[in-house]
Protein backbone atom coordinates (compact mmCIF):
# COMPACT_ATOMS: atom_id res chain seq x y z
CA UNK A 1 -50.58 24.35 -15.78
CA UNK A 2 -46.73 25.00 -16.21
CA UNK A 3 -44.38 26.80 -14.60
CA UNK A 4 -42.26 29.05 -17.74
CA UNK A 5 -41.36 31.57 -15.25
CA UNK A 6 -38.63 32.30 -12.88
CA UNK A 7 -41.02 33.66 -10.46
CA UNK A 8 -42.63 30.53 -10.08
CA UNK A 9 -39.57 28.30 -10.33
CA UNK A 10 -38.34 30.43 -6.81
CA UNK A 11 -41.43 29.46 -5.48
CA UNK A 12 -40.76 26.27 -5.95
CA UNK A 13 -37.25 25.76 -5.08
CA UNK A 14 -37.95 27.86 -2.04
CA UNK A 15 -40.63 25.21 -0.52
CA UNK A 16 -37.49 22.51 -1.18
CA UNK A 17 -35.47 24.54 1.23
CA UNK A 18 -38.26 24.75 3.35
CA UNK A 19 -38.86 20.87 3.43
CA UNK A 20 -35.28 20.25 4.16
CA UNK A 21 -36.05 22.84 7.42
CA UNK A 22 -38.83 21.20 8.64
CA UNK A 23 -37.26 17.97 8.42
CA UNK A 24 -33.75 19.29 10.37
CA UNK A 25 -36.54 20.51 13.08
CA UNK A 26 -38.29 17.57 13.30
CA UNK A 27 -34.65 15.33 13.63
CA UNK A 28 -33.62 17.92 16.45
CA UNK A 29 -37.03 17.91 18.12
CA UNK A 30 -36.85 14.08 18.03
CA UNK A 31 -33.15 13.83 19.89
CA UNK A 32 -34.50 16.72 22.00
CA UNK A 33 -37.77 14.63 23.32
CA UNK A 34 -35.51 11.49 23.92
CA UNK A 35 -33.08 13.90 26.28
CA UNK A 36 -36.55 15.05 28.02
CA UNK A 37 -35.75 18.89 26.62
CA UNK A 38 -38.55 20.84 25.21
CA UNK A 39 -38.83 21.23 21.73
CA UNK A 40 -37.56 24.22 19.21
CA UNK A 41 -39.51 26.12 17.22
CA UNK A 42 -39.25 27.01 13.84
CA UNK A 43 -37.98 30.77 14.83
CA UNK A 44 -36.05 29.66 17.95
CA UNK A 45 -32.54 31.45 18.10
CA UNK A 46 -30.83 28.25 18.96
CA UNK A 47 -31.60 25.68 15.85
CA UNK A 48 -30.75 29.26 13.88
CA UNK A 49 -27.44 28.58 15.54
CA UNK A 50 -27.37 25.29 15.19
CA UNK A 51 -28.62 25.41 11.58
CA UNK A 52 -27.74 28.81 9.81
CA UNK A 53 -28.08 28.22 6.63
CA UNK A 54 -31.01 26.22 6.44
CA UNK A 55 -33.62 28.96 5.63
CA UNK A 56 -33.25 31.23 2.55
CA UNK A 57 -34.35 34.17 4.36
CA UNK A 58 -32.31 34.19 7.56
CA UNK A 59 -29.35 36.41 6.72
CA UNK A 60 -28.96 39.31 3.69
CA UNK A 61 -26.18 37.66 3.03
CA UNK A 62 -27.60 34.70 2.19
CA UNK A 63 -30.51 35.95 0.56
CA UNK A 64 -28.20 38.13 -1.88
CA UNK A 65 -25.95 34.87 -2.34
CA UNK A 66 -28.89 32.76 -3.36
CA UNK A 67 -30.58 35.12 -5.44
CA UNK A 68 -27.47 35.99 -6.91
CA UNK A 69 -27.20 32.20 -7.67
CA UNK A 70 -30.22 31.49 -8.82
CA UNK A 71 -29.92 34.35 -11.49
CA UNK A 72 -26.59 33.05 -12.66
CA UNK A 73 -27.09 29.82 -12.83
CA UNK A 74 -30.66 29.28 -14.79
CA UNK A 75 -29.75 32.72 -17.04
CA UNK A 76 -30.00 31.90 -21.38
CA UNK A 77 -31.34 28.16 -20.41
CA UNK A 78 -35.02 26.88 -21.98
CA UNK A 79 -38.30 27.80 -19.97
CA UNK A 80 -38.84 24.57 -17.64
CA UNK A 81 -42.01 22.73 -17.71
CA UNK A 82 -43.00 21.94 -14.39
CA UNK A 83 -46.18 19.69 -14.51
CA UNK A 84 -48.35 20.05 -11.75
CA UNK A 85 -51.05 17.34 -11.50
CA UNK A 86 -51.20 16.41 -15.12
CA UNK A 87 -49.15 13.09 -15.99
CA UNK A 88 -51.64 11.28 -18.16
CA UNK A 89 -49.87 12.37 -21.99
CA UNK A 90 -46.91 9.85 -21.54
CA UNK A 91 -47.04 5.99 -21.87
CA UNK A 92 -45.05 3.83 -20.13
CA UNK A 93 -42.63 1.45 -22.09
CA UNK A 94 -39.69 -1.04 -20.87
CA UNK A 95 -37.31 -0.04 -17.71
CA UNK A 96 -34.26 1.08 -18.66
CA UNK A 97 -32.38 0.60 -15.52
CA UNK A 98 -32.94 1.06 -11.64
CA UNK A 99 -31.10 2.18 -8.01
CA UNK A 100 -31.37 3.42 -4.28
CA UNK A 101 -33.65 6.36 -5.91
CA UNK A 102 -36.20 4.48 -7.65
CA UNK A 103 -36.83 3.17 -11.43
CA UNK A 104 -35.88 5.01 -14.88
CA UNK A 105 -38.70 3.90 -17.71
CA UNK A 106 -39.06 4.45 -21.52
CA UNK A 107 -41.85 6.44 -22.16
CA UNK A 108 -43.43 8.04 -25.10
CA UNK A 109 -46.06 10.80 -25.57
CA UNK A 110 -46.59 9.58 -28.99
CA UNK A 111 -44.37 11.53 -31.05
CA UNK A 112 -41.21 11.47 -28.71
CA UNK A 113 -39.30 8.83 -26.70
CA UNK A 114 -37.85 9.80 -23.37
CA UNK A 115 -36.14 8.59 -20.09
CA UNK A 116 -38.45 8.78 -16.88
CA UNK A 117 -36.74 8.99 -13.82
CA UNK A 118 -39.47 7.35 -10.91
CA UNK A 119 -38.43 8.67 -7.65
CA UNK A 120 -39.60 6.41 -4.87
CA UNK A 121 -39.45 7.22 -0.70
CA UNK A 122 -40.18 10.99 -1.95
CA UNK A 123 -41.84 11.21 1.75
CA UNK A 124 -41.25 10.72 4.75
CA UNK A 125 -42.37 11.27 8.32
CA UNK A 126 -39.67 14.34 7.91
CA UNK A 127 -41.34 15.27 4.46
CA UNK A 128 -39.54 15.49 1.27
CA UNK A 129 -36.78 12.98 0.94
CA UNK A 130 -33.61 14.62 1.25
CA UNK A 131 -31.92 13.27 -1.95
CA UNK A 132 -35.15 14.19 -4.02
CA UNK A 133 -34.65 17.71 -2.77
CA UNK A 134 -30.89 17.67 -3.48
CA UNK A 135 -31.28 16.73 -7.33
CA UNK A 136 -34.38 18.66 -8.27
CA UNK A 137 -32.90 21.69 -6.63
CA UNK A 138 -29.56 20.93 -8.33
CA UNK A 139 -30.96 20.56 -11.82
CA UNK A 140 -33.89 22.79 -11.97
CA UNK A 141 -31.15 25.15 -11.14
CA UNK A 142 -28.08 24.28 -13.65
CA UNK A 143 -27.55 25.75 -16.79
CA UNK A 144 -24.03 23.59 -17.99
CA UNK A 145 -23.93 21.49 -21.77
CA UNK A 146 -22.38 18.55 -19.90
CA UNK A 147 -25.06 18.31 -16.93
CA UNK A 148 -28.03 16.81 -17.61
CA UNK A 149 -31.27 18.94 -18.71
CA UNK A 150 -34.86 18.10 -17.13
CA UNK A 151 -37.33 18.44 -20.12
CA UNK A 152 -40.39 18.17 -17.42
CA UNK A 153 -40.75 17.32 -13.75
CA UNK A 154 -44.24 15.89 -12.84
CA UNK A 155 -44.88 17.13 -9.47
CA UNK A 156 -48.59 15.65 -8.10
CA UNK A 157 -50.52 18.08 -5.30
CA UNK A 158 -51.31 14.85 -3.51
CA UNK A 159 -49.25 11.44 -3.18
CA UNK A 160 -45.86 10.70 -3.35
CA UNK A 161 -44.76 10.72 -6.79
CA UNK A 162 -42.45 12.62 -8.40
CA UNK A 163 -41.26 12.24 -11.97
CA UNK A 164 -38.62 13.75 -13.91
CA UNK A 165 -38.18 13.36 -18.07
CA UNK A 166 -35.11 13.64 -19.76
CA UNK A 167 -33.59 12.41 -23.24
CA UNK A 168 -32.63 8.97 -23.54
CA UNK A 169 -28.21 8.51 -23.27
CA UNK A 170 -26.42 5.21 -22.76
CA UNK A 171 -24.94 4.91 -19.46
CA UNK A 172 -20.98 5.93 -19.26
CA UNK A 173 -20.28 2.40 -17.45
CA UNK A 174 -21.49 0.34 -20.60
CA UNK A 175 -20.37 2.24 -23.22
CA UNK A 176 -16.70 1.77 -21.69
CA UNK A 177 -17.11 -1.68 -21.37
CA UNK A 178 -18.34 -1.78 -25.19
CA UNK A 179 -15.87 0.66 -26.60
CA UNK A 180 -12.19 0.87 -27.03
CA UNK A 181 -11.59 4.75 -26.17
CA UNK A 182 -9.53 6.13 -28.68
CA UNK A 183 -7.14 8.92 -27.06
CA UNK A 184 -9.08 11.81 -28.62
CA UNK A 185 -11.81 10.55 -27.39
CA UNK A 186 -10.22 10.29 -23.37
CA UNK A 187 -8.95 13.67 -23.59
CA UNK A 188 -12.42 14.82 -24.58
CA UNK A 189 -14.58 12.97 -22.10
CA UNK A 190 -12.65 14.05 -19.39
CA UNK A 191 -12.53 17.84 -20.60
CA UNK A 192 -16.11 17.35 -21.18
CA UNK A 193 -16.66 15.63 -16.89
CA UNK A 194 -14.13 18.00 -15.80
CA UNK A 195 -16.13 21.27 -17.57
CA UNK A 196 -19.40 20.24 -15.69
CA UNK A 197 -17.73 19.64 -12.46
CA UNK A 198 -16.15 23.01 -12.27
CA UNK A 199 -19.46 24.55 -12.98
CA UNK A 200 -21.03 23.02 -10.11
CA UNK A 201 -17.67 24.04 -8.17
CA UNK A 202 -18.20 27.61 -8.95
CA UNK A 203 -21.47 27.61 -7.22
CA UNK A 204 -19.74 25.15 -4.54
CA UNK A 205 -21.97 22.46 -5.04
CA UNK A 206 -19.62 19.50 -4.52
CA UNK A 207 -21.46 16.43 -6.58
CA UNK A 208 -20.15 13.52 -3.77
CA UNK A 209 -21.27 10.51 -6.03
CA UNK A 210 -19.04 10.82 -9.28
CA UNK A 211 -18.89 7.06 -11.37
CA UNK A 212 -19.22 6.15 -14.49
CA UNK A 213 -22.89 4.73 -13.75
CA UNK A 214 -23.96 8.95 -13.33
CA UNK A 215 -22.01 10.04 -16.07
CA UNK A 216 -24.48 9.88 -19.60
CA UNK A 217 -23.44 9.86 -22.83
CA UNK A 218 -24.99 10.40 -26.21
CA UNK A 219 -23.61 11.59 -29.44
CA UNK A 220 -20.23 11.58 -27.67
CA UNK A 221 -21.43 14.69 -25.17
CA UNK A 222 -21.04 13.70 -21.21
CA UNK A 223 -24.03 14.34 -18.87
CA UNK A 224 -23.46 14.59 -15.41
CA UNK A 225 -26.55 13.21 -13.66
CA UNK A 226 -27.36 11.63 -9.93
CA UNK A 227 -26.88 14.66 -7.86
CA UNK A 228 -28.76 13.20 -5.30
CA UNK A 229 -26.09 13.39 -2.83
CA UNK A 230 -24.64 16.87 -3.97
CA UNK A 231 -24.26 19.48 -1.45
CA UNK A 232 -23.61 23.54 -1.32
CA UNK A 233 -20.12 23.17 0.81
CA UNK A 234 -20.52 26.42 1.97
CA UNK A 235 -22.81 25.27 4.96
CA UNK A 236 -21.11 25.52 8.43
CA UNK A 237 -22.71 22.14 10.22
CA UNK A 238 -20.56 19.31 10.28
CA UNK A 239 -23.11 16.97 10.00
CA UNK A 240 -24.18 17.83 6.47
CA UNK A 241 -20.78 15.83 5.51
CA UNK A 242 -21.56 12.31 5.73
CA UNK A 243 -18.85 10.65 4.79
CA UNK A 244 -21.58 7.71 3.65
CA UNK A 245 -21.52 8.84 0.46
CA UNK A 246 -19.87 8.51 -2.85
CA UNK A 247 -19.26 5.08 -4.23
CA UNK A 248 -16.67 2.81 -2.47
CA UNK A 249 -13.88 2.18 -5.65
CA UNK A 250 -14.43 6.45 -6.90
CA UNK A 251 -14.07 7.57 -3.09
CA UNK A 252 -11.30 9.72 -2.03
CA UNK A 253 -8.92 8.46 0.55
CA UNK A 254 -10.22 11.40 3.45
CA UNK A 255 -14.07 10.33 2.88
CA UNK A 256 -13.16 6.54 3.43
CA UNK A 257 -11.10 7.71 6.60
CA UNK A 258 -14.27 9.92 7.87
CA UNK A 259 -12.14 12.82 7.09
CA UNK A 260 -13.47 16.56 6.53
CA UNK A 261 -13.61 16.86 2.36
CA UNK A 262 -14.04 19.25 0.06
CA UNK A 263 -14.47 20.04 -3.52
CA UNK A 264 -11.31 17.94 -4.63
CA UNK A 265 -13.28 14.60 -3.35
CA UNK A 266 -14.81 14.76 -6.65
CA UNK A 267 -11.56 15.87 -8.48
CA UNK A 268 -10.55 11.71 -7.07
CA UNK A 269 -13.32 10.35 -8.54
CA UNK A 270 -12.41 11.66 -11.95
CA UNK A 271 -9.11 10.76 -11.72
CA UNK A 272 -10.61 7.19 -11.47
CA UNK A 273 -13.02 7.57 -13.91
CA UNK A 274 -10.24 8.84 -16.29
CA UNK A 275 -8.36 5.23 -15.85
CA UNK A 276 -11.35 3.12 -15.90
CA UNK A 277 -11.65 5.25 -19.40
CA UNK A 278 -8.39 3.51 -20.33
CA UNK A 279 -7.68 0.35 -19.08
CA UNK A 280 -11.95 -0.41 -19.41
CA UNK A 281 -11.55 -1.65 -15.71
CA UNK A 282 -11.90 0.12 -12.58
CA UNK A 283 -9.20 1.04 -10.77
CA UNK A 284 -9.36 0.29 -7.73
CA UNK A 285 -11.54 -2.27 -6.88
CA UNK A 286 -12.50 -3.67 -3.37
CA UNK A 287 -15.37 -5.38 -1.56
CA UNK A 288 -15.63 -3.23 1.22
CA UNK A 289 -14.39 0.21 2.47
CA UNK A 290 -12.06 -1.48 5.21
CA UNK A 291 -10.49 -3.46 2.31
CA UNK A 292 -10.58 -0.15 0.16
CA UNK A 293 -8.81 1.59 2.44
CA UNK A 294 -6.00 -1.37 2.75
CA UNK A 295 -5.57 -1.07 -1.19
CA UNK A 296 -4.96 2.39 -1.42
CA UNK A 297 -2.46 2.09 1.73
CA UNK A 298 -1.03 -1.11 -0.24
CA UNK A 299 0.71 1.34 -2.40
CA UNK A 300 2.70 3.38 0.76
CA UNK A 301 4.04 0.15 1.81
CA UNK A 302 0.85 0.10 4.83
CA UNK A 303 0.35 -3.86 4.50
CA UNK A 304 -1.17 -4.50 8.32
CA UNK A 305 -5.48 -4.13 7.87
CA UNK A 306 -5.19 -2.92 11.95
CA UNK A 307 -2.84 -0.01 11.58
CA UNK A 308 -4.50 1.44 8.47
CA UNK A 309 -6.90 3.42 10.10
CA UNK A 310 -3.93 4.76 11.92
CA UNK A 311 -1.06 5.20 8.86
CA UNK A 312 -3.07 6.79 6.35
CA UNK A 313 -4.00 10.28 7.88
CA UNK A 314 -0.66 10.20 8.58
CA UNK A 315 0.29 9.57 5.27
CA UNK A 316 -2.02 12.19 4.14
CA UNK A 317 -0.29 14.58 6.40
CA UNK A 318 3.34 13.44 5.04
CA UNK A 319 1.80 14.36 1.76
CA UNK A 320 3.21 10.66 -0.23
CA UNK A 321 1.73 10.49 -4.31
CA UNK A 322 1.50 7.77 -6.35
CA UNK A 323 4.41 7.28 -8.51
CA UNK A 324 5.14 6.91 -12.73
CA UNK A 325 4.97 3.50 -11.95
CA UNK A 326 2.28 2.77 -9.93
CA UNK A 327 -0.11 4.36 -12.49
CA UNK A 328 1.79 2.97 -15.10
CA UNK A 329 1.15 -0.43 -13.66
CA UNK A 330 -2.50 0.21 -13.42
CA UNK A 331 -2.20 1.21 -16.96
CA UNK A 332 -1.06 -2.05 -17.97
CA UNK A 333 -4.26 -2.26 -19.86
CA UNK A 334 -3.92 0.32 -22.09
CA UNK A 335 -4.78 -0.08 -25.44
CA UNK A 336 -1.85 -0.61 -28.24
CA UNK A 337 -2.41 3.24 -28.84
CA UNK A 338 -0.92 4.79 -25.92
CA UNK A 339 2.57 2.60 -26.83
CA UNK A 340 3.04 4.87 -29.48
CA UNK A 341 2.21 8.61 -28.32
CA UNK A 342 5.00 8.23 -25.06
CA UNK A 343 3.98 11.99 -24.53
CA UNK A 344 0.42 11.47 -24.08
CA UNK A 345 1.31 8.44 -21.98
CA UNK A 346 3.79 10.61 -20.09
CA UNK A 347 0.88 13.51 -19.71
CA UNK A 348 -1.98 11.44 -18.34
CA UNK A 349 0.07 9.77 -15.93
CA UNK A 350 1.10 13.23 -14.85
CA UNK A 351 -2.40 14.40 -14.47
CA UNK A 352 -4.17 11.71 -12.74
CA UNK A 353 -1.23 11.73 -10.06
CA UNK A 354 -2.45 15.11 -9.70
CA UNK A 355 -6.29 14.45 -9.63
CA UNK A 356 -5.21 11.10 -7.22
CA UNK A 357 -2.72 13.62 -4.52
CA UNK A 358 -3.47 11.96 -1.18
CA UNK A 359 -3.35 14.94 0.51
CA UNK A 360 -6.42 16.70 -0.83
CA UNK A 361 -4.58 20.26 -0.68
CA UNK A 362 -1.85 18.93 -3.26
CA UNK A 363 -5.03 17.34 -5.57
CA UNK A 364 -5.85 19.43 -8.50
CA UNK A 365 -8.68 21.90 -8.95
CA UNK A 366 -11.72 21.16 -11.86
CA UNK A 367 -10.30 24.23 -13.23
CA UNK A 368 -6.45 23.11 -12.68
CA UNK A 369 -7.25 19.95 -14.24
CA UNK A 370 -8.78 21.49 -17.41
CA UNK A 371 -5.28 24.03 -17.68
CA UNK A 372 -3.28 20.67 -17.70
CA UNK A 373 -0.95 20.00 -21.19
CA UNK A 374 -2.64 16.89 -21.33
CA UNK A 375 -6.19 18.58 -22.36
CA UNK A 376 -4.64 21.08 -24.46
CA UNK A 377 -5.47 20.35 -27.36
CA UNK A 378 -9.18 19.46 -27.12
């Protein structure tokens, strides 16, 4: 059977929100048993408190902002197929590639080839895993050209598989290390990154995990994938902010400091992205987040590893910005191109010192960003 109908796709994103409830009441029950207490229930007035926003049905507010959501978001897109216990029509070829979620295969159903995207530790104790429930809900929801489109999720009534199938793309990360980026081309990558980031922004999901390794490309159209670690930033619990997420060199400087973020954090991460996009390096590359956090302060004359933790909230605070020339030193780089359009060299450098404020209420807006002279003429 498949699911074509919204109907049934509620259904089915509503049992994700449900498995992320049961699992918060488990994790408080647990902490509550170790303290001797006696545990919650699943109506008790005091995880509502604790948790408000867990359960789709706990406030009309919520209800009419999800619903609302839901209608906005998955309006003029193709019917989803949603396989239910049938998975026996594709065959499994070579693996394309792997990470913390599992294994992405080849496969074919005989007349078409396709990426298969193996999640692994889809259970637990808790019950669904909580970054399978962030990316399925994330992209059986979205309805953007530059985020990446489920053709079919395999979803078995027993085990612990789950199996989503997309087209095949080239990862972002090699095709920048086997391509010379033209400036055309930078300006429309990062219109193209920037366009499905401020979709997900408008519904404020905040994506938390922006590199080039979750960026696809394919016929020179970007794919945002990986949302595992996305979150609706609209949720008043503290704890849903981990500040163990996003990749060490694209992280923004408040996440490495255990900082409170917001939707800018990913605004960083393209701002590193669009320099990796022309100097074919990353930008700021370290081996840890201590030494990550040392690198960044190198450049507000912090040189002492002990008193970083301590300078660079309050250089946050004191609002300092990179300079002309410290991107144009990172630029260094650049390819023979850029020596020759000064105003397009003079642009970029003016919008990633936007997209790379320290203070994350100076950093540009997704929508900002797109506005900016230097993307005016994609």
């Amino acid at each position: 059977p498949y699911v074509t109908c919204f109907a049934e796709l509620r259904a089915v994103v509503k049992s994700i929100h449900t498995a992320k409830h049961q699992f918060v009441l488990t994790k408080y029950n647990l902490r509550r048993k170790k303290l001797g207490q006696s545990p919650l229930t699943e109506n008790s007035n005091e995880l509502k408190e604790i948790h408000p926003n867990l359960k789709v049905n706990d406030t009309p507010t919520r209800v009419t902002h999800y619903q609302a959501l839901l209608a906005e978001m998955t309006s003029n897109r193709d019917a989803l197929s949603i396989v239910i216990d049938d998975n026996t029509k594709y065959i499994q070829k070579e693996e394309l590639g792997e990470g913390s979620f599992g294994h992405v295969f080849e496969v074919t159903d005989g007349a078409d080839t396709y990426a298969a995207k193996y999640y692994k530790h889809v259970k637990s104790d808790f019950g669904v895993e909580q970054n399978t429930m962030n990316e399925l809900s994330v992209l059986t929801l979205c309805n953007h050209p530059n985020i990446i489109k489920i053709k079919e999720t395999y979803i078995p009534k027993e085990g612990t598989e789950i199996v989503i199938y997309m087209d095949i793309m080239e990862s972002f990360v090699t095709y920048i290390k086997n391509n010379t980026l033209s400036i055309a081309q930078i300006k429309d990558f990062t219109k193209q990154i920037l366009s499905g980031i401020a979709y997900l922004h408008k519904f404020d999901i905040l994506h938390r995990d922006l590199k080039p390794q979750n960026i696809l490309v394919k016929n020179n159209k970007m794919y945002i994938t990986d949302l595992g670690a996305s979150i609706w930033v609209k949720t008043n619990d503290r704890s849903e902010y981990s500040n163990d997420v996003c990749t060490t060199w694209y992280s923004s400087p408040e996440n490495l400091l255990g900082m409170m973020y917001n939707k800018t954090m990913d605004i960083w991460s393209i701002g590193c992205i669009l320099l990796e996009m022309i100097t074919r390096n990353p930008a700021f590359p370290a081996n840890s987040k201590d030494e990550q956090i040392l690198l960044l302060a190198s450049y507000f004359d912090v040189e002492d590893v002990a008193t970083v933790g301590f300078e660079m909230p309050q250089l946050i605070s004191k609002h300092k910005q990179f300079t002309y020339d410290d991107i144009l030193k990172i630029l260094e780089n650049k390819s023979d191109e850029w020596n020759s359009k000064h105003d397009d060299l003079n642009n970029v450098i003016d919008l990633i010192i936007r997209m790379l404020a320290i203070d994350p209420k100076y950093r540009y807006t997704a929508e900002q960003a797109l506005n900016h002279v230097f993307l005016a003429s994609v």
